[in-house]
Protein backbone atom coordinates (compact mmCIF):
# COMPACT_ATOMS: atom_id res chain seq x y z
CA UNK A 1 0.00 0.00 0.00
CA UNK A 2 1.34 3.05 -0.80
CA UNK A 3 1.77 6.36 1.96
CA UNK A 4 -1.25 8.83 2.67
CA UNK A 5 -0.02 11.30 0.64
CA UNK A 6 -0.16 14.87 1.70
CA UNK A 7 -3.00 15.97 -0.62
CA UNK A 8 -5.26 13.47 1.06
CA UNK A 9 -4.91 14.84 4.31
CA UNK A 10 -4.46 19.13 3.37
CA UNK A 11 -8.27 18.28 2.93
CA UNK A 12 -8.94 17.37 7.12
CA UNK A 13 -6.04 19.94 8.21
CA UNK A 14 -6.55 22.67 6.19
CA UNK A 15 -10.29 23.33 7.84
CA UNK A 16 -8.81 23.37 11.08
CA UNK A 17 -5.48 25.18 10.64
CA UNK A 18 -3.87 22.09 11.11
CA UNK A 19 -1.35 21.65 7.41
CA UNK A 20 1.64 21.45 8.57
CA UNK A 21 3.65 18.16 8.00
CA UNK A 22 6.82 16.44 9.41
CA UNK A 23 8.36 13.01 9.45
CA UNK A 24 7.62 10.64 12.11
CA UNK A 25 9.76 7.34 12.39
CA UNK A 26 9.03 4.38 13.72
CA UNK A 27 5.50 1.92 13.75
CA UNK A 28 2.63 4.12 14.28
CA UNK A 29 0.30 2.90 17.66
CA UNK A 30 -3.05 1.57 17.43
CA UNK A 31 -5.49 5.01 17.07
CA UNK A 32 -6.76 6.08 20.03
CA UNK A 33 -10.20 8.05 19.84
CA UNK A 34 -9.32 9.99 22.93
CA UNK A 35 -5.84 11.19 21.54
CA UNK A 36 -5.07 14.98 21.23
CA UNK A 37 -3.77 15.52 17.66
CA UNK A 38 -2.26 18.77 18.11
CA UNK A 39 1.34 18.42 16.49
CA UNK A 40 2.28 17.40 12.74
CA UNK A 41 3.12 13.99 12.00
CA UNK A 42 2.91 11.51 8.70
CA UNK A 43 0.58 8.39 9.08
CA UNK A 44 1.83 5.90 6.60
CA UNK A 45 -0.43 2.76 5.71
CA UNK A 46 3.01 1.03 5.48
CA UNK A 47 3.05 0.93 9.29
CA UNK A 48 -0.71 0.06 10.03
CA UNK A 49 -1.77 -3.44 9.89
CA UNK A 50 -4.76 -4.13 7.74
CA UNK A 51 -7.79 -5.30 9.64
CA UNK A 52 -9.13 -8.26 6.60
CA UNK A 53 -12.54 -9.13 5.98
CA UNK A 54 -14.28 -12.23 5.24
CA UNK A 55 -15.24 -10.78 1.66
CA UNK A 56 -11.40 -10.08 1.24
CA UNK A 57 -11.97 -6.45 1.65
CA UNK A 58 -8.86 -4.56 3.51
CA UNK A 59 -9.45 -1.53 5.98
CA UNK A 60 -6.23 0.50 7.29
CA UNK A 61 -7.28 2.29 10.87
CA UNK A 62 -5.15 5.45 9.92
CA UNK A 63 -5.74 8.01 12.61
CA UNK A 64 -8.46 8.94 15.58
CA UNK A 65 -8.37 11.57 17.72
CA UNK A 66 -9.37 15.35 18.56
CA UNK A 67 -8.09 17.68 16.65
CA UNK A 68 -7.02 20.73 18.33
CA UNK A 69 -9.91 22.79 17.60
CA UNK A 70 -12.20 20.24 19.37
CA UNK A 71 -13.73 18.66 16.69
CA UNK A 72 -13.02 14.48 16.70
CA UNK A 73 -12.05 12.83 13.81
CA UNK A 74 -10.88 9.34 12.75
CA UNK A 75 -9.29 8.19 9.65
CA UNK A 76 -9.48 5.25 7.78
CA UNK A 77 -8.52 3.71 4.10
CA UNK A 78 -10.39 1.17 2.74
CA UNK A 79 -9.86 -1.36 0.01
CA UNK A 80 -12.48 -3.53 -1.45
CA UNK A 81 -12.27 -6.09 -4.07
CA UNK A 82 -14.31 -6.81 -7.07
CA UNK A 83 -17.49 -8.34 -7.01
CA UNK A 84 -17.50 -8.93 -3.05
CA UNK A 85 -20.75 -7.88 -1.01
CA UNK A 86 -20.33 -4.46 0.72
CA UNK A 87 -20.84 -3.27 4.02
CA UNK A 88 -24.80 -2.77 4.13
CA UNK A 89 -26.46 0.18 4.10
CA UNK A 90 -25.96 2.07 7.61
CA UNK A 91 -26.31 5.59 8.92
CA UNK A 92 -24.05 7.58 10.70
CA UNK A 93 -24.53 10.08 13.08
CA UNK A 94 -21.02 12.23 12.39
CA UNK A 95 -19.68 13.71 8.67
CA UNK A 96 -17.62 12.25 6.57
CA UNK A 97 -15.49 12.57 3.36
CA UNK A 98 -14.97 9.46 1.15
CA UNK A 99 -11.84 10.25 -1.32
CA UNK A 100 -11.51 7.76 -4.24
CA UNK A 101 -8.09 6.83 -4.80
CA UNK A 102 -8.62 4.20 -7.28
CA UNK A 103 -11.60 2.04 -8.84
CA UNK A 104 -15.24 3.24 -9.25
CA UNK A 105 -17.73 3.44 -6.25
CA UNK A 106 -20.97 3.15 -6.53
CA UNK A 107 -22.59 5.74 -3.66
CA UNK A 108 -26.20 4.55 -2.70
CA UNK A 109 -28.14 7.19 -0.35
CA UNK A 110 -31.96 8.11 0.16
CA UNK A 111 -32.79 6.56 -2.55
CA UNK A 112 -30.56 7.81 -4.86
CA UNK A 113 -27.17 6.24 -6.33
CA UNK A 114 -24.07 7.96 -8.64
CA UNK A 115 -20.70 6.34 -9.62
CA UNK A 116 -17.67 7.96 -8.39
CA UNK A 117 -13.78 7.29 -9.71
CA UNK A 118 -10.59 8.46 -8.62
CA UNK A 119 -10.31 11.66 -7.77
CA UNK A 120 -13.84 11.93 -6.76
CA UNK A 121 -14.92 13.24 -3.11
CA UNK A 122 -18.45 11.90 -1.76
CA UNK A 123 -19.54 13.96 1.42
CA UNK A 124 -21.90 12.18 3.63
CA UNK A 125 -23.86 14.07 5.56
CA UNK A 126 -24.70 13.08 9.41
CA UNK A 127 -27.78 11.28 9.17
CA UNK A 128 -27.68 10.12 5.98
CA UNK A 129 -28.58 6.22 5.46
CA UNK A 130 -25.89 5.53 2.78
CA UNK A 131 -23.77 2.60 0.89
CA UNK A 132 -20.37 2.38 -0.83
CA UNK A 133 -20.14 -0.79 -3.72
CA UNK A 134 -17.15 -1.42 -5.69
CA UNK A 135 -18.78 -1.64 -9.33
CA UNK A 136 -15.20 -2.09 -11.18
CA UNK A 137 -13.33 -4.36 -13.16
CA UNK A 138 -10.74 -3.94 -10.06
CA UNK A 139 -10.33 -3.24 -6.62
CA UNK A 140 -11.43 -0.26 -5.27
CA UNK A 141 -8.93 2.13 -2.68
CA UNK A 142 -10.43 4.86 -0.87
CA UNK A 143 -9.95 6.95 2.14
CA UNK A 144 -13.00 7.68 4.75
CA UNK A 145 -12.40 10.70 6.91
CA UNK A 146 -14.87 10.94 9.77
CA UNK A 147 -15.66 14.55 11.32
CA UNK A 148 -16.92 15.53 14.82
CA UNK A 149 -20.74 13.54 15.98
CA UNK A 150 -19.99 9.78 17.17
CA UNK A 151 -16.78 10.20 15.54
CA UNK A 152 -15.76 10.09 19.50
């Protein structure tokens, strides 16, 4: 898996004042959703082990925290196969941003569905009953960024 790079993440930070970047060495810890993320460091998916499955589908638990401005947030990248069954629909009670790093999603909410490829940002609102289904010839990387609600 290839680094968070810092384009992914100037997305999060740059709301809260937060951009600035330096190196961190070493394995990251296991995220803590209590943690105070108030100084710069690089998250790497090189140093996170990958949480697999049963439908072969890979998740990377990236980052939680508070940010210092108060707000909680938790990051996560996801990676799901071809043809495998999704996570059902669900609602969530916090905000998040869904960047699509590879593959096409297909974004099911209220009743409503549109395909998103790389490149493409899906914000879900709090509250929103919504789905995420790899509709690709290939696998499918993205990275979910979850803002402030039951984030915590």
């Amino acid at each position: 898996m290839n680094a968070i790079c810092r384009r992914d993440l100037r997305i999060v930070f740059s709301a809260s004042g937060e951009l600035a970047m330096t190196t961190q060495a070493g394995p990251l810890s296991v995220p803590e959703k209590s943690r105070r993320l108030s100084d710069s460091e690089v998250f790497s998916t090189d140093r996170i082990p990958a949480t697999v499955s049963v439908h072969g589908g890979k998740r990377w638990n990236i980052l939680e925290g508070v940010l210092a401005t108060g707000e909680a947030i938790a990051v996560h990248q996801s990676l799901q196969p071809a043809g495998v069954v999704p996570n059902p629909p669900h609602t969530i009670q916090h905000s998040e941003l869904i960047l699509v790093q590879e593959g096409t999603l297909l974004f099911e909410h209220e009743g409503e569905s549109e395909k998103v490829g790389p490149g493409g940002v899906i914000l879900v609102a709090t509250g929103t009953r919504h789905a995420a289904r790899n509709v690709g010839d290939g696998a499918a990387k993205y990275l979910v960024i979850a803002i402030g609600g039951d984030t915590r």
